[in-house]
Protein backbone atom coordinates (compact mmCIF):
# COMPACT_ATOMS: atom_id res chain seq x y z
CA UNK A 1 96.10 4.19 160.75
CA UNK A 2 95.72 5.85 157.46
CA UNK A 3 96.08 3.42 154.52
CA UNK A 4 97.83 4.72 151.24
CA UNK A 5 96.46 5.01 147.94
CA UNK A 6 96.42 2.75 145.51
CA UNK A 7 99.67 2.58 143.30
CA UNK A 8 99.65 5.22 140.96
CA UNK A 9 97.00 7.15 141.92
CA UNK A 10 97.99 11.05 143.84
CA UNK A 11 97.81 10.52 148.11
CA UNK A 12 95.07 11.92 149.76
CA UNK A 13 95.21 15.18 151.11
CA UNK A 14 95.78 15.20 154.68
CA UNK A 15 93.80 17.31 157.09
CA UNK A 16 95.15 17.55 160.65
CA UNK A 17 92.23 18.67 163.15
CA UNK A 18 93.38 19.58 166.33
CA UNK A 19 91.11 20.04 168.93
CA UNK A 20 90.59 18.36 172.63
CA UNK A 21 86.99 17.50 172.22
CA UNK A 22 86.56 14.59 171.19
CA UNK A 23 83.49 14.43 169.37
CA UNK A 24 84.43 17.57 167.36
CA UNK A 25 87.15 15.42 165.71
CA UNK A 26 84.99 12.75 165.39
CA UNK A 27 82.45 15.03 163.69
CA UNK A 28 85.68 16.21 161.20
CA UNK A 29 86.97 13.25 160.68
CA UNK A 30 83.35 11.63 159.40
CA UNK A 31 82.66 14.77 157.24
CA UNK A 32 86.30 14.93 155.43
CA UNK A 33 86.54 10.81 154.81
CA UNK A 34 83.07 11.37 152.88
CA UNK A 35 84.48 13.87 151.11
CA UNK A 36 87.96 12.19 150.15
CA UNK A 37 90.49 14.05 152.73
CA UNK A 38 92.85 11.69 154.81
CA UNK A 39 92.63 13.09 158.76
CA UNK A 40 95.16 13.15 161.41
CA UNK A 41 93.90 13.98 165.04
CA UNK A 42 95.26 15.66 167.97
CA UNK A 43 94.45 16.80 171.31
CA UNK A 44 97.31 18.97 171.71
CA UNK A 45 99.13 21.72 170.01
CA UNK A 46 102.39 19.58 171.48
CA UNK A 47 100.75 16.73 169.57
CA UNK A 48 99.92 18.17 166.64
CA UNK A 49 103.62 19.38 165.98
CA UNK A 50 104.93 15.63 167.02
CA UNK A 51 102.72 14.49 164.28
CA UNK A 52 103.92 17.11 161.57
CA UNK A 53 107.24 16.32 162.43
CA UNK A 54 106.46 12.39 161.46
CA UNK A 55 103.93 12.83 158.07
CA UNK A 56 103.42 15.49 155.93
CA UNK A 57 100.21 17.22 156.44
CA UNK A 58 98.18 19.72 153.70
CA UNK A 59 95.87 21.44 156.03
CA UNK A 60 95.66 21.91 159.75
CA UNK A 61 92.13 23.22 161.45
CA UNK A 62 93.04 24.65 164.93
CA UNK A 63 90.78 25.25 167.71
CA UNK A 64 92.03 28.53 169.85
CA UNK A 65 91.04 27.39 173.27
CA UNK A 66 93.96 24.50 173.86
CA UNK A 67 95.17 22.91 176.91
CA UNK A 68 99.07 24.02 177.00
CA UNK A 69 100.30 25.86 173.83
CA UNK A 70 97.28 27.87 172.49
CA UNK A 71 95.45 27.31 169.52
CA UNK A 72 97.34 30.94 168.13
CA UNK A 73 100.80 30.00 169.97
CA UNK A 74 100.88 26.77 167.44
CA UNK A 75 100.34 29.31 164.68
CA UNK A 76 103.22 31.56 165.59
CA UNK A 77 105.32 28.32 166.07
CA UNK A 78 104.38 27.41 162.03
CA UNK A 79 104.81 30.34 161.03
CA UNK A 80 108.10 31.02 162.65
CA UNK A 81 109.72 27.18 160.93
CA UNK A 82 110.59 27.29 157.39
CA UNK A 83 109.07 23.93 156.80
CA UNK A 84 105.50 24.96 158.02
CA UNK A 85 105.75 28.87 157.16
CA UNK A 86 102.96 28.23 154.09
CA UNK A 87 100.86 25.47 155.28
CA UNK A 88 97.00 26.61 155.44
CA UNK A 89 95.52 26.88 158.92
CA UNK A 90 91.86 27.12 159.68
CA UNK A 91 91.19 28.20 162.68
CA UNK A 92 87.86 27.93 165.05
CA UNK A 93 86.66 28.38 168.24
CA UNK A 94 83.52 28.08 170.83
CA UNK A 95 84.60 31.54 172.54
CA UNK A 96 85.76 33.70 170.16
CA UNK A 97 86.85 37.44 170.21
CA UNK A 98 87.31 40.15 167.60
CA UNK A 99 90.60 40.33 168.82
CA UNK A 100 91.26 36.66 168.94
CA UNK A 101 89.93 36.54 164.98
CA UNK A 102 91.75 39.67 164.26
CA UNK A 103 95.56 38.13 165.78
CA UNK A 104 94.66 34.78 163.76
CA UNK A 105 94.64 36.16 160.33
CA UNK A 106 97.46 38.51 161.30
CA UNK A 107 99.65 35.42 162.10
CA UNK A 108 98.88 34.05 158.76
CA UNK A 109 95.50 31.77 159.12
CA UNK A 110 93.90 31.09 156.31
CA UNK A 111 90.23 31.16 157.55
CA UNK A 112 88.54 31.93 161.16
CA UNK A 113 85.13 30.37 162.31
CA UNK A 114 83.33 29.62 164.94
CA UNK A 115 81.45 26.50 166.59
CA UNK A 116 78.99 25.05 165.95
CA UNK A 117 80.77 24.30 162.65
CA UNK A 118 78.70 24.11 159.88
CA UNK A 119 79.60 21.43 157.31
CA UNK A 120 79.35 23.34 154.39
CA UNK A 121 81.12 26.09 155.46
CA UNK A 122 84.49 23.75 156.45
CA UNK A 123 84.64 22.00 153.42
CA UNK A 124 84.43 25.07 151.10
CA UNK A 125 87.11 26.63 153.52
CA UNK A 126 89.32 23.35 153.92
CA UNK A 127 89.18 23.31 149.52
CA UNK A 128 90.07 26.85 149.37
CA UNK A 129 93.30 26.44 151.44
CA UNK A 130 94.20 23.79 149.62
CA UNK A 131 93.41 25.42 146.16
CA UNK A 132 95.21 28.48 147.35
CA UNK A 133 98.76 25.68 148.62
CA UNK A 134 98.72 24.17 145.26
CA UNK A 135 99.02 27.62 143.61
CA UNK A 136 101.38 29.27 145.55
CA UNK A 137 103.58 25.77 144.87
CA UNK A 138 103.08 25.97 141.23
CA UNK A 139 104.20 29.59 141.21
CA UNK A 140 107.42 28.38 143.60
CA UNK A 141 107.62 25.92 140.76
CA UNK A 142 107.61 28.10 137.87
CA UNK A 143 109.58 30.58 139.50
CA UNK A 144 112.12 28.23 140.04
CA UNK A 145 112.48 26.63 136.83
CA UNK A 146 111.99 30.12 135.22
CA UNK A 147 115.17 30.58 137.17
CA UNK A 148 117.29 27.77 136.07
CA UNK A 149 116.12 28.82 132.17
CA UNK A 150 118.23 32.00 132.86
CA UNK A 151 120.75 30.66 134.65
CA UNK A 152 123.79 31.60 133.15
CA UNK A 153 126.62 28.69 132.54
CA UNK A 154 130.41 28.74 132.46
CA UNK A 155 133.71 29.35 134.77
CA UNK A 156 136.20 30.07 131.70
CA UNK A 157 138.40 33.40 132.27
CA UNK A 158 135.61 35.74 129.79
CA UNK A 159 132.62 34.33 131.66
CA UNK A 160 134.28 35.12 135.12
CA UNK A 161 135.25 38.96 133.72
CA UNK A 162 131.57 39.40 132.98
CA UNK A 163 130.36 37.60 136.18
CA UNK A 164 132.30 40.47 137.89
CA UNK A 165 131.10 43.01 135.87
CA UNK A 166 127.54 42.35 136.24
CA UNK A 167 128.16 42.27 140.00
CA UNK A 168 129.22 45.87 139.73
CA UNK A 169 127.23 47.52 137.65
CA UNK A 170 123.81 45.73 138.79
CA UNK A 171 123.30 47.90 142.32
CA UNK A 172 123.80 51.19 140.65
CA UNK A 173 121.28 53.27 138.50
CA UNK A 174 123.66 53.03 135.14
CA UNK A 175 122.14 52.02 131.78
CA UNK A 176 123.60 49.12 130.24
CA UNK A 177 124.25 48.46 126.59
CA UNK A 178 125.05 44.61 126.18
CA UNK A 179 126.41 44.11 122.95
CA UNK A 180 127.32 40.37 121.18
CA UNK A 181 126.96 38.25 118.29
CA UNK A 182 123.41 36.17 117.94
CA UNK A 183 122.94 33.88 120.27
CA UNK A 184 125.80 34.48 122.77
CA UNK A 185 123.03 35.24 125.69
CA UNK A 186 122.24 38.68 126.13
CA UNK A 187 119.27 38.23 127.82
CA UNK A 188 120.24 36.22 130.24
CA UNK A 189 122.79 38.82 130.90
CA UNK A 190 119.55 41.56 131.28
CA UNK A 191 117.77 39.04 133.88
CA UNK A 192 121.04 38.94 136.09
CA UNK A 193 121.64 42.59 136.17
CA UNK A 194 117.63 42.92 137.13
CA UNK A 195 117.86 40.00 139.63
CA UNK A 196 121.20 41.50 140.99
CA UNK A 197 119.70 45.14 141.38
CA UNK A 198 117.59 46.53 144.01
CA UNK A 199 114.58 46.38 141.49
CA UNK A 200 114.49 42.25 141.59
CA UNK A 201 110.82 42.20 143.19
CA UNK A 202 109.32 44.60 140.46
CA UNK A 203 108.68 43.75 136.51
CA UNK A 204 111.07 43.31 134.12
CA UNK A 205 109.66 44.17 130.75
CA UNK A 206 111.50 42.68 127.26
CA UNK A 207 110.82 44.87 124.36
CA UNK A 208 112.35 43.74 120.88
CA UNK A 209 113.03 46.64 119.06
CA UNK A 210 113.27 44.60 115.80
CA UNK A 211 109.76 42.77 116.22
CA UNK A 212 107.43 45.75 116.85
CA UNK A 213 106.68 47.89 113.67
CA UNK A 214 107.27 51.38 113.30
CA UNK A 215 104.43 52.93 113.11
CA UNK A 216 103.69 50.96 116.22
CA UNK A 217 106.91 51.13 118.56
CA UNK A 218 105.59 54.63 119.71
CA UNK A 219 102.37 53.57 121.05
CA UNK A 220 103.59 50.15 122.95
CA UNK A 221 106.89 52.47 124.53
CA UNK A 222 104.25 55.01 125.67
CA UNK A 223 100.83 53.97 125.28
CA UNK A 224 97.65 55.40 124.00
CA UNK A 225 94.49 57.07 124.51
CA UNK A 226 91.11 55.13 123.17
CA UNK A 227 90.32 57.49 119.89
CA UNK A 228 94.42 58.41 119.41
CA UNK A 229 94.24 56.98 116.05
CA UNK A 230 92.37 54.31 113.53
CA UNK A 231 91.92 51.43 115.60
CA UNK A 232 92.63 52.64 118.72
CA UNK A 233 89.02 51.41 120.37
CA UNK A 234 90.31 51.18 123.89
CA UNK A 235 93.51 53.11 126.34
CA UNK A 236 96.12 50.98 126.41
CA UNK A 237 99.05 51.26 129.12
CA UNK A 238 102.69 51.33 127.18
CA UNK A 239 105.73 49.83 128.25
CA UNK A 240 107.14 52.38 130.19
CA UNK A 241 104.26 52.45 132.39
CA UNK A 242 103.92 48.42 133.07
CA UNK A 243 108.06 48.96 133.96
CA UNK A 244 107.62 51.35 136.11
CA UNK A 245 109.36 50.70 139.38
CA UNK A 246 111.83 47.88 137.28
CA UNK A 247 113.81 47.32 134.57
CA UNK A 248 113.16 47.79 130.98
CA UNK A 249 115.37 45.49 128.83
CA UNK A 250 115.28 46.78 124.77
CA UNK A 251 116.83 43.64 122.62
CA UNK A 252 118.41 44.44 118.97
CA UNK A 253 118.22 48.51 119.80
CA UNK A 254 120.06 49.23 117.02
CA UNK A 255 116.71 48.49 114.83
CA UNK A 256 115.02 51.00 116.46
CA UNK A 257 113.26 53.80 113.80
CA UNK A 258 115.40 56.79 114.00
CA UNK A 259 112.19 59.10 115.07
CA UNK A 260 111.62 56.26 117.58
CA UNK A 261 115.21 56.81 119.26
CA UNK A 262 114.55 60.43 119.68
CA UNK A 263 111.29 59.99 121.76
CA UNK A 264 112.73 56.94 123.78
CA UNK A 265 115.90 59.47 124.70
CA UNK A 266 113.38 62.47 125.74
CA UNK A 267 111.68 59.80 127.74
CA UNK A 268 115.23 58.51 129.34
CA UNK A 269 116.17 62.04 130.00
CA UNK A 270 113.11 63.60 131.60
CA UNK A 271 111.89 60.60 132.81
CA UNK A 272 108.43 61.47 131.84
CA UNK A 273 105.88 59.85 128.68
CA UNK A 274 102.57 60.77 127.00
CA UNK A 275 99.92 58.55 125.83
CA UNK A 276 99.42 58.96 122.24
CA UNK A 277 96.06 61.25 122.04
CA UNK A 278 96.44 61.89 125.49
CA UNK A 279 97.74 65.35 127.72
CA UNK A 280 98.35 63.94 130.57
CA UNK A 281 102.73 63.64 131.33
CA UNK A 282 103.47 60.35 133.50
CA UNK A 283 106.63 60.11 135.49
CA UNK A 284 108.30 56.85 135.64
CA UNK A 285 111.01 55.48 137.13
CA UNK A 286 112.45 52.98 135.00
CA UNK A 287 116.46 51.22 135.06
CA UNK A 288 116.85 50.41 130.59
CA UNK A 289 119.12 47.92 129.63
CA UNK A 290 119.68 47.67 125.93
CA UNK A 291 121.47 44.89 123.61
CA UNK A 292 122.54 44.48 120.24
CA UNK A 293 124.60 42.55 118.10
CA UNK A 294 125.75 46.00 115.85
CA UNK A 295 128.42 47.54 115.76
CA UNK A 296 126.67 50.87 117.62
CA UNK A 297 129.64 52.82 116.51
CA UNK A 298 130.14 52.33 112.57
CA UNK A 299 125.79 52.51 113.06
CA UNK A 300 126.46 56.43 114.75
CA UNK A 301 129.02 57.11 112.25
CA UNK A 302 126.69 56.24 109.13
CA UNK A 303 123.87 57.78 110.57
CA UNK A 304 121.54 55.30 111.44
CA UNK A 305 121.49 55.59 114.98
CA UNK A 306 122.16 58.56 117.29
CA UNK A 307 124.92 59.49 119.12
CA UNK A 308 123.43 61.12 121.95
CA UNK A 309 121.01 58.16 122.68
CA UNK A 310 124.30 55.99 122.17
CA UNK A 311 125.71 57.61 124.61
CA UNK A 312 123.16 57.55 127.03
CA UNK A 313 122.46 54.23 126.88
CA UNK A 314 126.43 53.17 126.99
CA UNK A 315 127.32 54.38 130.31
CA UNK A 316 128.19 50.88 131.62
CA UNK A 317 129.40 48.62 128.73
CA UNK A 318 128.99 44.89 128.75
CA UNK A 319 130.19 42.39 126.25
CA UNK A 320 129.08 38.45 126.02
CA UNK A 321 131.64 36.77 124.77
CA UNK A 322 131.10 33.84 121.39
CA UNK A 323 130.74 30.18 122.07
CA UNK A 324 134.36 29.70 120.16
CA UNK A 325 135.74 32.15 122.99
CA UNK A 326 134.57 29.55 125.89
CA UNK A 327 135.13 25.93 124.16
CA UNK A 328 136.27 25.14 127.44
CA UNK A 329 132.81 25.71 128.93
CA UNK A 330 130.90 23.30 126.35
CA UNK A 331 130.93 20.47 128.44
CA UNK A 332 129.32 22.12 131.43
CA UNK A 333 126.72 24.17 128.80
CA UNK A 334 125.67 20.28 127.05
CA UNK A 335 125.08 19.04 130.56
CA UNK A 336 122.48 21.58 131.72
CA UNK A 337 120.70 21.33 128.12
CA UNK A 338 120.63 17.15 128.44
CA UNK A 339 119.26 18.13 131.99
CA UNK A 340 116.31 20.29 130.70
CA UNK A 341 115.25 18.61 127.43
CA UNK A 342 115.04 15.23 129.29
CA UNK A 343 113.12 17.39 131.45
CA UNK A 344 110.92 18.71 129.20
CA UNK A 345 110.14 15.66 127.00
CA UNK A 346 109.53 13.33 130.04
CA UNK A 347 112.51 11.50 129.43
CA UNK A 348 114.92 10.11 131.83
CA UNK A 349 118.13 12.06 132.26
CA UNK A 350 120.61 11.19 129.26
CA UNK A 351 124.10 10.93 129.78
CA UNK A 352 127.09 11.28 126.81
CA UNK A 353 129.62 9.05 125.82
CA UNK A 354 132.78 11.18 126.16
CA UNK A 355 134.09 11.36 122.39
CA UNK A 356 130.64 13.35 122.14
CA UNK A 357 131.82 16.40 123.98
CA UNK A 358 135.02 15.92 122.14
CA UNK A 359 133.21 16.31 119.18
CA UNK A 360 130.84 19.18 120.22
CA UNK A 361 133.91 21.40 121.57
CA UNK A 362 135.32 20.58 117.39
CA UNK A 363 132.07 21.87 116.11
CA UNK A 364 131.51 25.60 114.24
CA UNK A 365 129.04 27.54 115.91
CA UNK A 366 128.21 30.86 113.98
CA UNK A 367 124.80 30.78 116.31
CA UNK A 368 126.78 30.71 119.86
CA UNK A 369 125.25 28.89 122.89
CA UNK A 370 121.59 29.15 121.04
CA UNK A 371 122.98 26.70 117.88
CA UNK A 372 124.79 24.46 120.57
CA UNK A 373 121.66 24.17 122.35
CA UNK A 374 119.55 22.87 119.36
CA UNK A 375 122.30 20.08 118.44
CA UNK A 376 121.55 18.93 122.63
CA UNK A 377 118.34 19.12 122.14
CA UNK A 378 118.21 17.09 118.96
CA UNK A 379 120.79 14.45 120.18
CA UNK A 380 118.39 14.10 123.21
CA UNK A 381 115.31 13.62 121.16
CA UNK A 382 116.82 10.93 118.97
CA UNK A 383 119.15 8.61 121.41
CA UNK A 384 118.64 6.34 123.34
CA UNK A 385 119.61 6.50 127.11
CA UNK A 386 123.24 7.24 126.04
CA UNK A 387 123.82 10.06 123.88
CA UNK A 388 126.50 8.50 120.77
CA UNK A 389 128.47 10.45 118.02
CA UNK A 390 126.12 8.59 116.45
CA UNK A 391 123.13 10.85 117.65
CA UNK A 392 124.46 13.94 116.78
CA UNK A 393 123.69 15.86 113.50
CA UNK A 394 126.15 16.58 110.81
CA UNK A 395 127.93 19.85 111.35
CA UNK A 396 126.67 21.63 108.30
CA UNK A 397 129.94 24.15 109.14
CA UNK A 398 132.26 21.40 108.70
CA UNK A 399 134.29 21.31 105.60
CA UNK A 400 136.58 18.08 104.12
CA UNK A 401 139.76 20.03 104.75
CA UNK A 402 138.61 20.14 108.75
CA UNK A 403 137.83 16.06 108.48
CA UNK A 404 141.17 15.53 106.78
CA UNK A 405 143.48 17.85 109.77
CA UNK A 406 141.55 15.25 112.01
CA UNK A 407 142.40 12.11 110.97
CA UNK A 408 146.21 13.68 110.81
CA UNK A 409 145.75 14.66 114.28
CA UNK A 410 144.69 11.20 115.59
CA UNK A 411 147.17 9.23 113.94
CA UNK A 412 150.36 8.48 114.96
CA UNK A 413 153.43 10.75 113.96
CA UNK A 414 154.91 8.58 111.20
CA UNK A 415 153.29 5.86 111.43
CA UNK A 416 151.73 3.64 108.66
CA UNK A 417 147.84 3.84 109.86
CA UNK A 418 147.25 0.44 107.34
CA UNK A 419 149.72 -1.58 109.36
CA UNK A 420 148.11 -1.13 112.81
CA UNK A 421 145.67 -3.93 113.48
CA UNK A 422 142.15 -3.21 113.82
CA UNK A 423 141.59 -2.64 118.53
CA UNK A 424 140.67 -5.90 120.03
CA UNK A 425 142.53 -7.85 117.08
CA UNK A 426 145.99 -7.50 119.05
CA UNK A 427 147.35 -10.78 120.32
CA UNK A 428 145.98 -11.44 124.17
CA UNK A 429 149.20 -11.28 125.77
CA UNK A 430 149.20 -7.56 125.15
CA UNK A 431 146.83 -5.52 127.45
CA UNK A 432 147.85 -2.85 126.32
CA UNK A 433 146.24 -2.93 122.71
CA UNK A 434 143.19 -4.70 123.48
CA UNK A 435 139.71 -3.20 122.39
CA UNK A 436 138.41 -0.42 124.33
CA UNK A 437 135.10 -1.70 126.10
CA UNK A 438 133.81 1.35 124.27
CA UNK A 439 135.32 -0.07 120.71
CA UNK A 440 134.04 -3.89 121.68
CA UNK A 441 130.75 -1.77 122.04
CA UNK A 442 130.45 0.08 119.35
CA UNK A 443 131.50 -3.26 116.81
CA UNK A 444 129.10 -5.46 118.31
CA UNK A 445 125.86 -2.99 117.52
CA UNK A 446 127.53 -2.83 114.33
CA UNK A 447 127.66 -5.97 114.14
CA UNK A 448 123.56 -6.37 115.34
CA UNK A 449 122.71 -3.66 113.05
CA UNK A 450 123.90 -5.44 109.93
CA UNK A 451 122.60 -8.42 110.81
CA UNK A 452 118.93 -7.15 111.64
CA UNK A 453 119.35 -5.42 108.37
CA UNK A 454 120.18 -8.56 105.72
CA UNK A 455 117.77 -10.46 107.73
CA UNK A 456 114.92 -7.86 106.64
CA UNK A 457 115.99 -7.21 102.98
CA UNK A 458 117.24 -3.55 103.99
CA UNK A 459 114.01 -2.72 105.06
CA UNK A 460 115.25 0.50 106.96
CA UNK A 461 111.51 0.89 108.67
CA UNK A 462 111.36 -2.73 109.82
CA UNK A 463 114.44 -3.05 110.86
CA UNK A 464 114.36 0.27 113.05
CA UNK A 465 111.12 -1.34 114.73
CA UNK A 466 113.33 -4.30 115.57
CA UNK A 467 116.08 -2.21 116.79
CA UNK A 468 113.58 0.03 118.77
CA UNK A 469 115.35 3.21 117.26
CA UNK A 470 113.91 5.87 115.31
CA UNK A 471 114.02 5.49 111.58
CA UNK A 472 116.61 9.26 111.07
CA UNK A 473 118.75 7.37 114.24
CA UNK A 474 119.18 4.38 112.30
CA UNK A 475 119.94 6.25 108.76
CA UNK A 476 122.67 8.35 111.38
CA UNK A 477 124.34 5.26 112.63
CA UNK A 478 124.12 3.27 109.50
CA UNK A 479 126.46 6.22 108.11
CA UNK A 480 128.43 6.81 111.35
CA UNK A 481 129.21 3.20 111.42
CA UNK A 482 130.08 2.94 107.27
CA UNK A 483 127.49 0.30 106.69
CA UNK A 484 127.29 -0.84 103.08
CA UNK A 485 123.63 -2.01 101.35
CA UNK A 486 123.91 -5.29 100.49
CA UNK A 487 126.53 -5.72 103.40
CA UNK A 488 126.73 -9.34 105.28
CA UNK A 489 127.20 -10.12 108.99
């Protein structure tokens, strides 16, 4: 029986040789221990698939000639299960055909060889499955977090309307122009339309109009020809060519050059470009989606951008609506960013107190979902397993007057705020104004803090050391909790 690794340390990977000679797998088995492979043996194909069924195994090496199932009927059975579809298979036999070799790599093995095995030759084919496993997981991997990055968030009434809008609109052929204040997710509405569309498996190329210069935005839309102009030492392939077959996505169009926008609407219209220096016309077949957070129609009517490329790119409007449109959807959106950025930083996932959403859903956002997204992320960075109001930064959008409607809101209608007694100071006999265990909380590390803090002499560095906080967390919840220098527990 296989023993595991020691703790901490990656498992072995596992090499199932299935072959009913026994001194083959004895041969394998000696061979792959030296070089640092667990093994699994079988006789059988029957046994084999008993034994994936039980352990999870990184490599199988097959021999053809089988009693039962077939050394190529256990590769159609892999192939045909979800669970085993990718797993590398080496296969070898003693009486080999062209044909037999030829209907192994069609089913999907990942090498072919015959007996006598030479050692070499396995282990540089067993490494190379495995090389080729671990890639094709990382690029599941990416794939799939690449995926949840453009995930879009949200089930309030605008969300839905654009939900079923991009539903619509991403089968057809129609341009898009997504327009949007900063930060409100525009690209993410691009990727969905792509992903919706029949293009999905072919590129999706992001051009931002505002970050490419203009004496450049010609030659990365079309390309060049080495020689075209100074500094042109090699052919380069533009834009339109590297989209072909997908979707071209052109962020902040409306700060496109002027003599830009009329070669990018020949090229829409025809469907054809030209290399820079170069004579030869390329046809491409390229879906453009466009964004911008300008008003496209005060930019037509003053001239700055033209109407007939307006209107070509405008056949299917879509709008993304502000963060102050969707408060209701704040909660949901805070959640998925505490979700990545413990993620990211190799944290464990953080959880809020619940005042903190109230608070984030009070908050001014002129950025959108992109400014909501760096408060999360700081909050994560500077809590502790709980994310406090406490954590959070100051709303630099906030304004006394908005404080003041607050503290009216909370209080009672009428009622003298200075008479109530502090929570937890009400008499015992009266559940019902007893300290929240959130309030009993929150005044005993108030409490702690002080104390950690006279004992040190208001050394703020110390004491955060002692409090295992960072140093800005501790200035934050020194002023959250109205902690006077000099103060006494």
């Amino acid at each position: 029986m296989a023993s595991l690794p020691p703790a901490g340390l990656a498992p072995l990977p596992t090499v199932l040789v299935v072959d009913d000679v026994r001194n083959i797998r004895r041969t394998l088995d000696l061979v792959l221990r030296g070089e640092g492979y667990d093994v699994a043996e079988a006789e059988t194909a029957e046994e084999a698939l008993e034994i994936m069924a039980r352990r999870p195994i990184d490599v199988v090496v097959a021999d053809l000639m089988l009693p039962g199932l077939s050394g190529l009927d256990l590769l159609r059975k892999l192939r045909a299960d979800e669970t085993t579809r990718e797993l590398p298979v080496v296969v070898i036999s003693g009486h080999a055909t062209v044909k037999d070799a030829v209907e192994a790599i069609r089913l999907g093995a990942t090498d072919f060889f015959e007996k006598p095995l030479a050692r070499e030759r396995v282990l540089v084919s067993i490494k190379n499955a495995l090389d080729k496993s671990r890639l094709a997981r990382r690029v599941a991997d990416y794939a799939e977090q690449v995926g949840a990055r453009y995930e879009m968030i949200g089930e309030c009434a605008a969300m839905l309307r654009l939900y079923h809008e991009i539903e619509r609109v991403a089968p057809t052929k129609a341009s898009v122009l997504i327009t949007g204040e900063s930060g409100t997710g525009k690209e993410l509405v691009s990727r969905a339309v792509h992903r919706l569309s029949p293009r999905t498996a072919n590129p999706f190329v992001k051009v931002n109009c505002a970050a490419i210069p203009r004496e450049l935005i010609e030659s990365e839309l079309f390309g060049h020809e080495k020689g075209a102009f100074t500094g042109a030492h090699n052919k380069k392939r533009g834009l339109f060519e590297q989209a072909h077959g997908g979707t071209m996505f052109l962020d902040e169009i409306g700060d496109m050059d002027l003599a830009a926008q009329a070669k990018l609407l020949r090229a829409l219209q025809s469907g054809e470009v030209q290399r820079l220096g170069g004579e030869t016309v390329l046809n491409v077949d390229v879906r453009v989606l466009a964004a911008t957070n300008k008003d496209l129609d005060r930019e037509v009517a003053a001239g700055r951008f033209r109407e007939d490329l307006f209107f070509r790119l405008a056949v299917f409007p879509l709008r993304t609506p502000t963060l102050g449109e969707r408060t209701e959807d704040i909660r949901a959106l805070a959640d998925a960013f505490m979700a990545a950025f413990s993620r990211e930083n190799g944290l464990r996932p953080k959880k809020a107190l619940p005042e903190v959403y109230a608070a984030l859903q009070r908050r001014q956002y002129p950025g959108n979902v992109r400014e909501l997204k760096n408060v999360v992320e700081r909050a994560v960075i500077l809590s502790g397993d709980v994310i406090t109001i406490a954590d959070l930064p100051e709303d630099p959008h906030r304004s006394p007057f908005d404080d003041a409607a607050d503290d009216l809101r909370s209080s009672d209608s009428g009622a003298d705020a200075e008479s109530k007694p502090p929570p937890g100071d009400a008499p015992a006999d009266d559940p019902a104004r007893r300290a929240t265990l959130r309030e009993h909380r929150e005044r005993a590390e108030r409490s702690y803090i002080v104390e950690v803090l006279a004992s040190l002499e208001w050394n703020i560095s110390r004491a955060a050391q002692v409090l295992g906080v960072e140093r800005t967390n501790l200035h934050k919840k020194i002023r959250a909790y109205g902690i006077r220098r000099g103060e006494t527990p």
